[in-house]
Protein backbone atom coordinates (compact mmCIF):
# COMPACT_ATOMS: atom_id res chain seq x y z
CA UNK A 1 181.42 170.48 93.59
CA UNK A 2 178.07 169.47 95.35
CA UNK A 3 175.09 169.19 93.67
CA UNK A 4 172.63 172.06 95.33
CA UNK A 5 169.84 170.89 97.74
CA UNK A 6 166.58 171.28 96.16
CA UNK A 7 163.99 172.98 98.07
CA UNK A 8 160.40 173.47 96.76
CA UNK A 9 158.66 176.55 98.45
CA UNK A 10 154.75 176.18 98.34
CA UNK A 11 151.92 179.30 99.04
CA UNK A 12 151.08 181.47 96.90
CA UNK A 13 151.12 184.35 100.28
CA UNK A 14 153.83 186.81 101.21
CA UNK A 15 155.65 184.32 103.33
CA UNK A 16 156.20 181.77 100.69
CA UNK A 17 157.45 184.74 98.07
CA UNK A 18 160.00 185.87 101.32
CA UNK A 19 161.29 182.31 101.76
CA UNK A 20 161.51 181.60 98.15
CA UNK A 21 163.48 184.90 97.87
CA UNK A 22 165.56 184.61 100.31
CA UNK A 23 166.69 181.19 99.96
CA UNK A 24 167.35 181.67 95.79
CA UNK A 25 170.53 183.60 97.01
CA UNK A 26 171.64 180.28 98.34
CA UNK A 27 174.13 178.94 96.41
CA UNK A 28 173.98 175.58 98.01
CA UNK A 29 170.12 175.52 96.88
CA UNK A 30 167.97 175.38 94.12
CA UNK A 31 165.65 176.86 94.73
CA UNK A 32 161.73 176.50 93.11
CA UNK A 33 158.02 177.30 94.11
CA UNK A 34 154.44 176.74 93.55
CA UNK A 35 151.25 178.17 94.34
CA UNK A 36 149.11 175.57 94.96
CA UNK A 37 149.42 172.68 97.14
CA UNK A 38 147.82 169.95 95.25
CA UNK A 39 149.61 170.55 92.49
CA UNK A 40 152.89 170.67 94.02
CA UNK A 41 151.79 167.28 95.36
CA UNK A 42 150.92 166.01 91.69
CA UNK A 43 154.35 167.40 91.11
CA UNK A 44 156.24 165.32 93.67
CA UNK A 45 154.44 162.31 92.49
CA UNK A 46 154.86 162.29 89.62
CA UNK A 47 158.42 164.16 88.73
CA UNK A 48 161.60 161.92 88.37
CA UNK A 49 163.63 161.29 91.62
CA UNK A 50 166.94 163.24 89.98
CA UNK A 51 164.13 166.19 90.46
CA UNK A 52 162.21 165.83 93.49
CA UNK A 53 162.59 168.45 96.18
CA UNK A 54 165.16 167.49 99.54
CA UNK A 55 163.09 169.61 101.46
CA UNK A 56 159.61 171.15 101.15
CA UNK A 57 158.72 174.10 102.75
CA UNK A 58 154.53 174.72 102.89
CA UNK A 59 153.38 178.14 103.94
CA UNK A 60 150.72 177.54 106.82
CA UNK A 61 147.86 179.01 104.89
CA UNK A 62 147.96 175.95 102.85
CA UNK A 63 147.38 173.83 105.72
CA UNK A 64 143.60 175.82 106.02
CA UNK A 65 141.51 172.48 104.77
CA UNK A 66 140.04 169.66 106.22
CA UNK A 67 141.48 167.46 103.01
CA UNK A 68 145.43 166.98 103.80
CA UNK A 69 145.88 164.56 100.95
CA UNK A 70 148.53 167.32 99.64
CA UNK A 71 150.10 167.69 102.71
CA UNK A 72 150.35 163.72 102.87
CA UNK A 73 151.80 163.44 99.48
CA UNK A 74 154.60 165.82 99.91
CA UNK A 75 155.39 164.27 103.30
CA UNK A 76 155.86 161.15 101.61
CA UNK A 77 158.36 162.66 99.62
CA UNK A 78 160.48 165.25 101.46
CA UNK A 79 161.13 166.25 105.17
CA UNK A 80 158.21 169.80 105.29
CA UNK A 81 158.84 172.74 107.20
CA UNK A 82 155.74 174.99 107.67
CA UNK A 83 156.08 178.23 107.61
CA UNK A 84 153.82 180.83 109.69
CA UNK A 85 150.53 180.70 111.76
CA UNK A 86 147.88 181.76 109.39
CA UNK A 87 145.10 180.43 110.32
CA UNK A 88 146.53 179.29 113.66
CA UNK A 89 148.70 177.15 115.93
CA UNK A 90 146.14 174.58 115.39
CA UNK A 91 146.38 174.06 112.39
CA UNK A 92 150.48 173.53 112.40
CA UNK A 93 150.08 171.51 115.27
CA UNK A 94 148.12 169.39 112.79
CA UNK A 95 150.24 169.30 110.08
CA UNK A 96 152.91 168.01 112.71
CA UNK A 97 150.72 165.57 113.76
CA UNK A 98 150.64 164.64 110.29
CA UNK A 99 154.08 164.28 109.49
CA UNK A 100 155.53 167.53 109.24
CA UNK A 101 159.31 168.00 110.70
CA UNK A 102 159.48 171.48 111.18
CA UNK A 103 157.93 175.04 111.68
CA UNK A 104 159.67 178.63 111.76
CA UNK A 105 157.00 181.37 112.96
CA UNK A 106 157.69 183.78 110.40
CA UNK A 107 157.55 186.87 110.80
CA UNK A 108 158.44 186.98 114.76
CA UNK A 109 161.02 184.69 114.29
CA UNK A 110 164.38 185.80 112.65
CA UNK A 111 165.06 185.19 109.20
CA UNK A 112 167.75 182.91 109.03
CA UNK A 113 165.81 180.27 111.41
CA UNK A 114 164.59 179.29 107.66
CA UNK A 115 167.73 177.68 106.67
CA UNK A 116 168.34 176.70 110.06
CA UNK A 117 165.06 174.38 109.81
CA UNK A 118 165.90 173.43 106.68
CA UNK A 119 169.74 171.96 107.34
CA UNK A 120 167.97 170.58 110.86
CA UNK A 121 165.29 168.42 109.10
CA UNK A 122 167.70 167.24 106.28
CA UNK A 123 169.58 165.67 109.32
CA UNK A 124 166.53 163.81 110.54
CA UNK A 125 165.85 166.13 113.06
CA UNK A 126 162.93 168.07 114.33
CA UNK A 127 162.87 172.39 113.99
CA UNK A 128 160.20 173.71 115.74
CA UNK A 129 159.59 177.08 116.76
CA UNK A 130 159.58 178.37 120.32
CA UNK A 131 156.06 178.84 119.75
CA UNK A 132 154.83 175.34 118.58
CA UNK A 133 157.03 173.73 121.31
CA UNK A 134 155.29 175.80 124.27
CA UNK A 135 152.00 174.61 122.27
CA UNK A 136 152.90 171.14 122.35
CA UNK A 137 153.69 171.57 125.62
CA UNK A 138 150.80 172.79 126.61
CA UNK A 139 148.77 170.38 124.73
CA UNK A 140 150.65 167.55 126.49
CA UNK A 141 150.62 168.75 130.06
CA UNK A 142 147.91 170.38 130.62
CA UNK A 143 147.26 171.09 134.38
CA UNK A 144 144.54 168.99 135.94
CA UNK A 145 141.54 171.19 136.77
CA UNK A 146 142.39 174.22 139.55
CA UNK A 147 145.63 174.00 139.29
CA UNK A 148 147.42 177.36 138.10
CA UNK A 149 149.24 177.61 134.40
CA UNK A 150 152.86 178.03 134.99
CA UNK A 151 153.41 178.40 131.75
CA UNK A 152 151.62 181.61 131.31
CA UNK A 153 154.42 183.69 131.86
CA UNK A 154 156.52 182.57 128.70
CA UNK A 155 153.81 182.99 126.13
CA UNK A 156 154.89 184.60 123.08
């Protein structure tokens, strides 16, 4: 038998609970969580490699600080998926910018995207949301001055 993948959920909001709920059922996963970012960052540094997490999954109110030393550490360590927009898209975008290799926009977003992201960034892929890719979209082709948004019409 496979040893289970080991995913650390971190947030201390209702979104991190969900996800750390709903993936504990998994029984290809094991399944832990933490409240606060720099600690699960302390964590990850300092826990043997037999324990580290596969996959880290941050809820997006942790991303809510100018200091991303947390956020760097745990990227150094596992593939992150972030999870919601609270504060904002910004603020994701950032933490992609940064490093992160996923995002599912919890709670429009079904519930099963979560493994989905999970499995997707464990394969070296990207998992964005529909969401975050129309805002990197937007963010990289911007119309030039006058000209009219296209994209308006598939905003979320």
């Amino acid at each position: 038998m496979l040893s289970p993948v080991r995913i650390l959920v971190v947030g201390s909001g209702d979104l991190a609970a969900r996800a750390f709920a709903r993936l504990a059922k998994r029984s290809e996963m094991a399944v832990a969580q933490l409240t606060d970012a720099p600690a699960a960052a302390h964590i990850c540094r300092v826990a043997p490699a037999e324990l580290l997490p596969h996959a880290i999954i941050v809820e997006s109110r942790c991303l809510a600080t100018p200091d991303h030393r947390a956020l760097r550490a745990m990227m150094d360590i596992a593939p992150v998926v972030v999870l919601g927009l609270d504060p904002g898209p910004d603020d994701v975008l950032e933490a992609l910018r940064l490093g992160a290799r996923g995002h599912v926009d919890w709670p429009r977003e079904d519930d099963a995207r979560l493994e989905g992201a999970i499995w997707t960034v464990l394969a070296g892929h990207p998992a964005l949301s529909p969401l975050i890719t129309l805002r990197i979209l937007d963010v990289l082709f911007r119309p030039s001055a006058g000209a009219p948004d296209v994209g308006e019409a598939y905003r979320v």
